[in-house]
C-alpha atoms as a PDB file:
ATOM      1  CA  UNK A   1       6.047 -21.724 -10.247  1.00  0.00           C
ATOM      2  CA  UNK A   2       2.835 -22.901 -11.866  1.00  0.00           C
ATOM      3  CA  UNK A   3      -0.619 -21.541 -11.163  1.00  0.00           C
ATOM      4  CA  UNK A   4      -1.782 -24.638  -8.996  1.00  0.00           C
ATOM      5  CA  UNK A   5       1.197 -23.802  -6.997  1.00  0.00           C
ATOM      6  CA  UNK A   6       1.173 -20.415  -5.979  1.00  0.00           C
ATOM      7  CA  UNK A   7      -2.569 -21.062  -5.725  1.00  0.00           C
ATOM      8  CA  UNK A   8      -1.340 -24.140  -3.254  1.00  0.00           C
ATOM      9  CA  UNK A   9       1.483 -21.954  -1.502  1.00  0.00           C
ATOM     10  CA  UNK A  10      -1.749 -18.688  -1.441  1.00  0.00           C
ATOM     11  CA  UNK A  11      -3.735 -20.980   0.297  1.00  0.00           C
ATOM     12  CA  UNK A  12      -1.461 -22.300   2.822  1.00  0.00           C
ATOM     13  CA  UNK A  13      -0.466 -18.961   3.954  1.00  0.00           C
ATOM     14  CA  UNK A  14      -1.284 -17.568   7.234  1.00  0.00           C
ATOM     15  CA  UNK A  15      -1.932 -13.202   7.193  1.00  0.00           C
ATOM     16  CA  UNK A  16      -1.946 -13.075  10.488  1.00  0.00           C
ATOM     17  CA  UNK A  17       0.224 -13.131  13.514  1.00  0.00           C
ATOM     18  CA  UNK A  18      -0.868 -14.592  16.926  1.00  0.00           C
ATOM     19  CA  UNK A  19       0.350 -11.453  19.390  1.00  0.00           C
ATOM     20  CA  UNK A  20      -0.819 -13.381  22.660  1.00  0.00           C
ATOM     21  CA  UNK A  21      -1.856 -15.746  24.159  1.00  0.00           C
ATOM     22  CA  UNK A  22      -3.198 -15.873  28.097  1.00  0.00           C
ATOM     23  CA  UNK A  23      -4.001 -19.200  29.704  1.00  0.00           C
ATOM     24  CA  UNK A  24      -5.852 -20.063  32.706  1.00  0.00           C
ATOM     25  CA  UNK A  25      -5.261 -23.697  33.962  1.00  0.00           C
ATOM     26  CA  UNK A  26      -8.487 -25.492  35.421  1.00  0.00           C
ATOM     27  CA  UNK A  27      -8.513 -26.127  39.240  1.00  0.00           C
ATOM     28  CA  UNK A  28      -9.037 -30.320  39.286  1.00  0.00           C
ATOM     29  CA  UNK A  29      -6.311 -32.189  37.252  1.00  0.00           C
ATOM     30  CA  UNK A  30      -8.495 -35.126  36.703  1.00  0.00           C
ATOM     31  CA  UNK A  31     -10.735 -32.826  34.336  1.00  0.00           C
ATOM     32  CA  UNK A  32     -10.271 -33.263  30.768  1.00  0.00           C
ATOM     33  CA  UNK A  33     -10.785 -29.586  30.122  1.00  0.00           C
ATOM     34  CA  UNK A  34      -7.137 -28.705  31.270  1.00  0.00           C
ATOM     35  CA  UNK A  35      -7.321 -24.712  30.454  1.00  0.00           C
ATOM     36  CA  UNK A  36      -9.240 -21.949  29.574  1.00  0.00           C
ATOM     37  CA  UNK A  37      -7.524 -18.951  26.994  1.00  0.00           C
ATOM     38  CA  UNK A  38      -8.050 -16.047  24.927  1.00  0.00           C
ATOM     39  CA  UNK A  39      -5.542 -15.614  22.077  1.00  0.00           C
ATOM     40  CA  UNK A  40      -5.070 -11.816  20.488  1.00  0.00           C
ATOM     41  CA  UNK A  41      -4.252 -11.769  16.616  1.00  0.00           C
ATOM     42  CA  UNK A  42      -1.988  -8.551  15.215  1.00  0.00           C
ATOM     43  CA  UNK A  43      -2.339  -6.811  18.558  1.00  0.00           C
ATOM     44  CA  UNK A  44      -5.972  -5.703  17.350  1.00  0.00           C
ATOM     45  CA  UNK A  45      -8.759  -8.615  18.006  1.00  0.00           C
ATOM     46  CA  UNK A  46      -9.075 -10.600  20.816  1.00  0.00           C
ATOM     47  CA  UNK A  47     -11.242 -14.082  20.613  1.00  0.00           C
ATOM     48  CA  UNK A  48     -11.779 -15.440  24.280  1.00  0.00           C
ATOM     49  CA  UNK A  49     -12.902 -18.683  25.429  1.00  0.00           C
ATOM     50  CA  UNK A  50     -10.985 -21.221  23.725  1.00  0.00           C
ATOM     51  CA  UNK A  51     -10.746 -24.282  25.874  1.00  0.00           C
ATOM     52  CA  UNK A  52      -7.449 -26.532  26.059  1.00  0.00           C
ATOM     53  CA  UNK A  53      -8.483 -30.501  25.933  1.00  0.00           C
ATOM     54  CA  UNK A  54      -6.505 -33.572  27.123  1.00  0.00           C
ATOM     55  CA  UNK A  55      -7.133 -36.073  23.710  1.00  0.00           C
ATOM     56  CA  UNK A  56      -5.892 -39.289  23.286  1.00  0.00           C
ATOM     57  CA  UNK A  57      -2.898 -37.598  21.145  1.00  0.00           C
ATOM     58  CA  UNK A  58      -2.401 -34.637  23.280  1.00  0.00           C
ATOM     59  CA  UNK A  59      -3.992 -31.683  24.005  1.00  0.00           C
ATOM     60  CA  UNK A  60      -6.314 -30.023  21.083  1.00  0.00           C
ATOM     61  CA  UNK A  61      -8.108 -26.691  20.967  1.00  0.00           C
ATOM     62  CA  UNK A  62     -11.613 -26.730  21.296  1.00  0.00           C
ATOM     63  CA  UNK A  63     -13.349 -23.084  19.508  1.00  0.00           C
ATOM     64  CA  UNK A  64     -15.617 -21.435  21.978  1.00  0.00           C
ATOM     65  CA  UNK A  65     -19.070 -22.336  21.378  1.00  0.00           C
ATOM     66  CA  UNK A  66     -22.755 -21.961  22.233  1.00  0.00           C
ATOM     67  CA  UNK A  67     -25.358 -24.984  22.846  1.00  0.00           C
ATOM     68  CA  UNK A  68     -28.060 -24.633  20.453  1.00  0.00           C
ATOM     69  CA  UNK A  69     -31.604 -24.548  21.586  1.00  0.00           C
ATOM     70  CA  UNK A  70     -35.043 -24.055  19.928  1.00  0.00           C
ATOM     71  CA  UNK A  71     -38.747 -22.851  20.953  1.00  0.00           C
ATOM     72  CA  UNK A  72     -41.506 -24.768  22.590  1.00  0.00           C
ATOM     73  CA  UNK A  73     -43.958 -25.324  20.203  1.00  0.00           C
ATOM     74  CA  UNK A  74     -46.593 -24.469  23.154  1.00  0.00           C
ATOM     75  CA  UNK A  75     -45.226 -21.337  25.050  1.00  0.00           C
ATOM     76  CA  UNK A  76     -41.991 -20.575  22.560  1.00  0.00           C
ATOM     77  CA  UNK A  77     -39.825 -20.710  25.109  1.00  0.00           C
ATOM     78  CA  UNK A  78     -36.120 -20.879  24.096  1.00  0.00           C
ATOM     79  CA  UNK A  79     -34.205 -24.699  25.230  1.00  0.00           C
ATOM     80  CA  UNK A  80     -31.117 -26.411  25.051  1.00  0.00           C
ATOM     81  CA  UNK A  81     -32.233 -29.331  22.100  1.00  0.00           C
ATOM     82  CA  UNK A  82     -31.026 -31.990  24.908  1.00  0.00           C
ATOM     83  CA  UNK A  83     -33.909 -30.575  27.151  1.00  0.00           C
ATOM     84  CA  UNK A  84     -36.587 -33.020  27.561  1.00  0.00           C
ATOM     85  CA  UNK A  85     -39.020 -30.942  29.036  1.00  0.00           C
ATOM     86  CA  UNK A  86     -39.830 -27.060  28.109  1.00  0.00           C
ATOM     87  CA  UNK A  87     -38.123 -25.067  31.239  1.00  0.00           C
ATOM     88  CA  UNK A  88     -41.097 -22.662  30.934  1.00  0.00           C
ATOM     89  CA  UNK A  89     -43.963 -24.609  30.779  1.00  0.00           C
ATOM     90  CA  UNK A  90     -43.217 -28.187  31.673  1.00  0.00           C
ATOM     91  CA  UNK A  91     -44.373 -29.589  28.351  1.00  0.00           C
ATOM     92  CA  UNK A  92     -42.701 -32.434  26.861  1.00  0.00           C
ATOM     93  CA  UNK A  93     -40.185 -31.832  23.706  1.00  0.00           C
ATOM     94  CA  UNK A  94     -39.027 -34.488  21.444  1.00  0.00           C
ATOM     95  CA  UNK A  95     -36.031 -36.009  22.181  1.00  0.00           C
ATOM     96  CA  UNK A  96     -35.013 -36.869  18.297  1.00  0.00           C
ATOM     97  CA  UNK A  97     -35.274 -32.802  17.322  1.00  0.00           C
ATOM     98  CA  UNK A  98     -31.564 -31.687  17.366  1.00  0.00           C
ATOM     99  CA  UNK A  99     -30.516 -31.288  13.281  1.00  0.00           C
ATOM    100  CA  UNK A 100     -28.243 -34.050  12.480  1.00  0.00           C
ATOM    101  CA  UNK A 101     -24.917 -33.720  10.875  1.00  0.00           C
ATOM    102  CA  UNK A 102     -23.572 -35.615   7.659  1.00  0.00           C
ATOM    103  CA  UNK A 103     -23.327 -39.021   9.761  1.00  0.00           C
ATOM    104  CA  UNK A 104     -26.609 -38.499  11.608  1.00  0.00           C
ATOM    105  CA  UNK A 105     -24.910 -37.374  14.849  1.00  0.00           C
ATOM    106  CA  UNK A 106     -27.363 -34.670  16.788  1.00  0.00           C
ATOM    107  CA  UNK A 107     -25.599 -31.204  16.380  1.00  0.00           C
ATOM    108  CA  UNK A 108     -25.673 -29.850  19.680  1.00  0.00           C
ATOM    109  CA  UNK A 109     -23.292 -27.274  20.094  1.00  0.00           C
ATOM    110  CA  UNK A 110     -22.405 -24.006  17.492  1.00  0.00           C
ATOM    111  CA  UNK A 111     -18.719 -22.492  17.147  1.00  0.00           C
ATOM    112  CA  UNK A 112     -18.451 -19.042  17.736  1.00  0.00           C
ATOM    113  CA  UNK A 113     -15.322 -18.364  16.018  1.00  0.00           C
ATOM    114  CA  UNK A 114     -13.195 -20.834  14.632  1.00  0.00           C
ATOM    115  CA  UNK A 115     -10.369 -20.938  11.924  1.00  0.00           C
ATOM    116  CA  UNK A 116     -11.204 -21.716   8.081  1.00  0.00           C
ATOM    117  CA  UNK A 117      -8.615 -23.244   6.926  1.00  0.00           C
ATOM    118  CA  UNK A 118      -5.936 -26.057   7.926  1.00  0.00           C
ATOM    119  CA  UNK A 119      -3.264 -23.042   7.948  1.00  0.00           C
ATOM    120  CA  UNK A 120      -4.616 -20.976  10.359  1.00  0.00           C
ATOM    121  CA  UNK A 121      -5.874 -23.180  12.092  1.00  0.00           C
ATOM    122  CA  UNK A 122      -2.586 -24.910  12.566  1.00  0.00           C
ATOM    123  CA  UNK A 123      -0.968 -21.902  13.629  1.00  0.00           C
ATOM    124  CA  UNK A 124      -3.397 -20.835  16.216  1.00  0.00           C
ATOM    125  CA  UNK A 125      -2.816 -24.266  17.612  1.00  0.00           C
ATOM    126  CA  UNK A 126       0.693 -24.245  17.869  1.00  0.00           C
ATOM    127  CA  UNK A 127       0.810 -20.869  19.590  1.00  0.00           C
ATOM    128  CA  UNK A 128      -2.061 -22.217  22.180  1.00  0.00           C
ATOM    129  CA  UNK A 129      -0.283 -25.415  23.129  1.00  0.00           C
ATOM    130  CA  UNK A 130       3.334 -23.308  23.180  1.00  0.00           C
ATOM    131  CA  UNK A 131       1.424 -20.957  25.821  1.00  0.00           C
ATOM    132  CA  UNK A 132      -0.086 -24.195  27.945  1.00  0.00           C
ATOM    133  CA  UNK A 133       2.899 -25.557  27.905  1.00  0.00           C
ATOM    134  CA  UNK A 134       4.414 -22.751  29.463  1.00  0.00           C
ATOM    135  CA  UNK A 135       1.970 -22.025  31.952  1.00  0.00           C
ATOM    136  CA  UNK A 136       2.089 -25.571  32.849  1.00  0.00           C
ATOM    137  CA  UNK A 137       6.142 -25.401  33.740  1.00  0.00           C
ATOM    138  CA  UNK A 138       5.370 -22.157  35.458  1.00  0.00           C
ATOM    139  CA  UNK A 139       2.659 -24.203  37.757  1.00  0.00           C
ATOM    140  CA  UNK A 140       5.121 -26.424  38.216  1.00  0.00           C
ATOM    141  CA  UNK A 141       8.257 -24.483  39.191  1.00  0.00           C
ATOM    142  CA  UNK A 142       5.970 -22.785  41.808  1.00  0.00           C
ATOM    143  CA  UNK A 143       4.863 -25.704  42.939  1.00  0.00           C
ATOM    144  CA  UNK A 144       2.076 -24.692  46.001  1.00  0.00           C
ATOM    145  CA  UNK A 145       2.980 -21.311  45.788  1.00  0.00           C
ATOM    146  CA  UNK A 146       1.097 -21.043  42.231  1.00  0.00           C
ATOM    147  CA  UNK A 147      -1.793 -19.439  41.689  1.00  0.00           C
ATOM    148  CA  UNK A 148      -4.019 -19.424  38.743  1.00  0.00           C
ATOM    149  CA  UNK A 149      -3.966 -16.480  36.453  1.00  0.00           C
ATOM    150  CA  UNK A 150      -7.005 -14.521  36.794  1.00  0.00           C
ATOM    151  CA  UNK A 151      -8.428 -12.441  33.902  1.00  0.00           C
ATOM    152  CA  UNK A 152     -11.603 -10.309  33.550  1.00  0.00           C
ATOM    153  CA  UNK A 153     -12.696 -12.661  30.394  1.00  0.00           C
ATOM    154  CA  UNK A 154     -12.238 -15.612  32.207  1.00  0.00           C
ATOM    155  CA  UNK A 155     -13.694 -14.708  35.831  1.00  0.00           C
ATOM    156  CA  UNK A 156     -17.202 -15.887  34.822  1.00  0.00           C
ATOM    157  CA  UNK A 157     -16.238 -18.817  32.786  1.00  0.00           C
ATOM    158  CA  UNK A 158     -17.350 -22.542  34.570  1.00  0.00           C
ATOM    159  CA  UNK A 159     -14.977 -25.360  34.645  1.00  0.00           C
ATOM    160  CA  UNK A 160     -17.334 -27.885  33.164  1.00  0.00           C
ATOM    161  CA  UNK A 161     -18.033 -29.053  29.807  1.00  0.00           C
ATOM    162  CA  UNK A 162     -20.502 -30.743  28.592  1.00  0.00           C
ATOM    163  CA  UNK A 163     -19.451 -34.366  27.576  1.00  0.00           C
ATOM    164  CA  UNK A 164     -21.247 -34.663  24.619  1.00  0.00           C
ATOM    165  CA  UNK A 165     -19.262 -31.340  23.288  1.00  0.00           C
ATOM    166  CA  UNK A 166     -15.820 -33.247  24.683  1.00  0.00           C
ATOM    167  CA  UNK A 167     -17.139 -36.320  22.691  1.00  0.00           C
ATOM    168  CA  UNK A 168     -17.850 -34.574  19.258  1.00  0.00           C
ATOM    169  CA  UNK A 169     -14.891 -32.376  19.262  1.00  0.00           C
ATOM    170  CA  UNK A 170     -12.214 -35.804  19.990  1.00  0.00           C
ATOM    171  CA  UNK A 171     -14.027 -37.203  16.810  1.00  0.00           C
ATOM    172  CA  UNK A 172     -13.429 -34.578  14.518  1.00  0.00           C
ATOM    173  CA  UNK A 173     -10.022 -34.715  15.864  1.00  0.00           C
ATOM    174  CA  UNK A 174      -9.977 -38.180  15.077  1.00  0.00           C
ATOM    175  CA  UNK A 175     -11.170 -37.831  11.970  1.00  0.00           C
ATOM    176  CA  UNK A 176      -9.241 -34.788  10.159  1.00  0.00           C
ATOM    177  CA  UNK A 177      -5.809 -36.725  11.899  1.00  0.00           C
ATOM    178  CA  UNK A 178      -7.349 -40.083   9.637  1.00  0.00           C
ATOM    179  CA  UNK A 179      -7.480 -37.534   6.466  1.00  0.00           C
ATOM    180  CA  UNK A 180      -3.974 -36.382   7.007  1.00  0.00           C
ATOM    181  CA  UNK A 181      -3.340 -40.317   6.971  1.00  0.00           C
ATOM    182  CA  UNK A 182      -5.169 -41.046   3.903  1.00  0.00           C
ATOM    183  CA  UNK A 183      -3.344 -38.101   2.519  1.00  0.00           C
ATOM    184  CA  UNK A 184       0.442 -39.023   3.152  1.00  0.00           C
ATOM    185  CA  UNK A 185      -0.889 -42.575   2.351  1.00  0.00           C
ATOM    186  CA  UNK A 186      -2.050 -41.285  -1.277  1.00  0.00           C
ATOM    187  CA  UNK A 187       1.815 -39.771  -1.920  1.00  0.00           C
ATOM    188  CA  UNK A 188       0.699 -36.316  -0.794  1.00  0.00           C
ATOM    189  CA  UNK A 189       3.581 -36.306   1.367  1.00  0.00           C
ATOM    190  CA  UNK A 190       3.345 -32.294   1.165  1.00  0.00           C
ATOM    191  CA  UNK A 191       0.288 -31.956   1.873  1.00  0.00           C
ATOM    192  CA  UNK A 192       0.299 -34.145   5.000  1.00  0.00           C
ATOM    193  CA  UNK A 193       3.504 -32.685   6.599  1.00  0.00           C
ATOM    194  CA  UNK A 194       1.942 -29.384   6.479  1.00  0.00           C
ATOM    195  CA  UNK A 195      -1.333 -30.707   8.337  1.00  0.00           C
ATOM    196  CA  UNK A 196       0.372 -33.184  10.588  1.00  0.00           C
ATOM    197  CA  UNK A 197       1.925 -30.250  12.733  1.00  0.00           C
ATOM    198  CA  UNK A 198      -2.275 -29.685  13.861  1.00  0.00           C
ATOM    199  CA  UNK A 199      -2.729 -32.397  15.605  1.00  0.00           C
END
């Protein structure tokens, strides 16, 4: 094997194990935001708040996240960047301040955890949407007897999501699924398989 190779195969592999993986379905099936779920690597760390999204392709796992704010330049008050007014003291706050990403697009929201690399993140993936899909059978097979899981780390989680975070996160999906494209397109065919199991 040549040293681009194992560096390849290195690279591709996952050193990790995902142990579990609990899902709470969302109340109203019209939502887009179809599930809430904590998934626990090796038995020994637990990341919580990963969301389950209905996408044009399927559903996609969306990192848990933070909105990122910034102080009033009169009374240094901390606010979300889509605030138009200070919540402290009333003043007015430019609209145009959120940083802008690569394409000019106002960076709003901040993952908390999220995988680096198409590997892991393809694995945590497939063992999320294995989990939904289970719980959504389950939901199913009890019909109106079912009831919701209910965990600690999800009792004081909201249902809603803001739809400029849904927005952003479908177009990255959109756009790493149109790299994977351009890949197999450009005889990466290896490459591409390995990717196309993410999305």
């Amino acid at each position: 094997m040549s040293d681009e190779a194992s560096h390849t195969s290195a690279k591709r592999r996952v050193p990790f194990q995902v142990t579990e993986v609990r899902v709470k379905l969302t109340s109203d099936p019209r939502n887009k935001l179809k599930a809430y779920c904590s998934v626990t690597i090796d038995d020994a760390f637990v990341v919580r708040d990963l969301k389950i999204i209905e996408g044009a392709r399927g559903p996609f796992v969306a990192m848990p996240s933070r909105k990122l704010s910034d102080s009033c330049s009169r009374c240094h008050h901390k606010n979300h960047l889509r605030a138009a007014y200070c919540n402290n003291c009333g003043a007015a706050l430019d609209a145009e301040r959120a940083p802008r990403d690569e394409r000019g697009r106002a960076r709003l929201h901040a993952d908390l955890a999220h995988p680096i690399n198409s590997a892991t993140r393809i694995e945590v993936h497939k063992a999320v949407v294995r989990a939904y899909a289970e719980e959504l059978e389950a939901a199913q097979a009890a019909g109106a007897a079912y009831r919701p899981k209910s965990f600690d780390d999800f009792d004081q989680l909201s249902d809603g999501v803001d739809d400029d975070y849904l927005e952003e996160l479908e177009r990255r999906q959109r756009e790493r699924q149109r790299r994977r494209e351009q890949l197999g397109a450009g005889g990466q065919e290896a490459g591409g398989s390995q990717e196309a199991a993410e999305g």
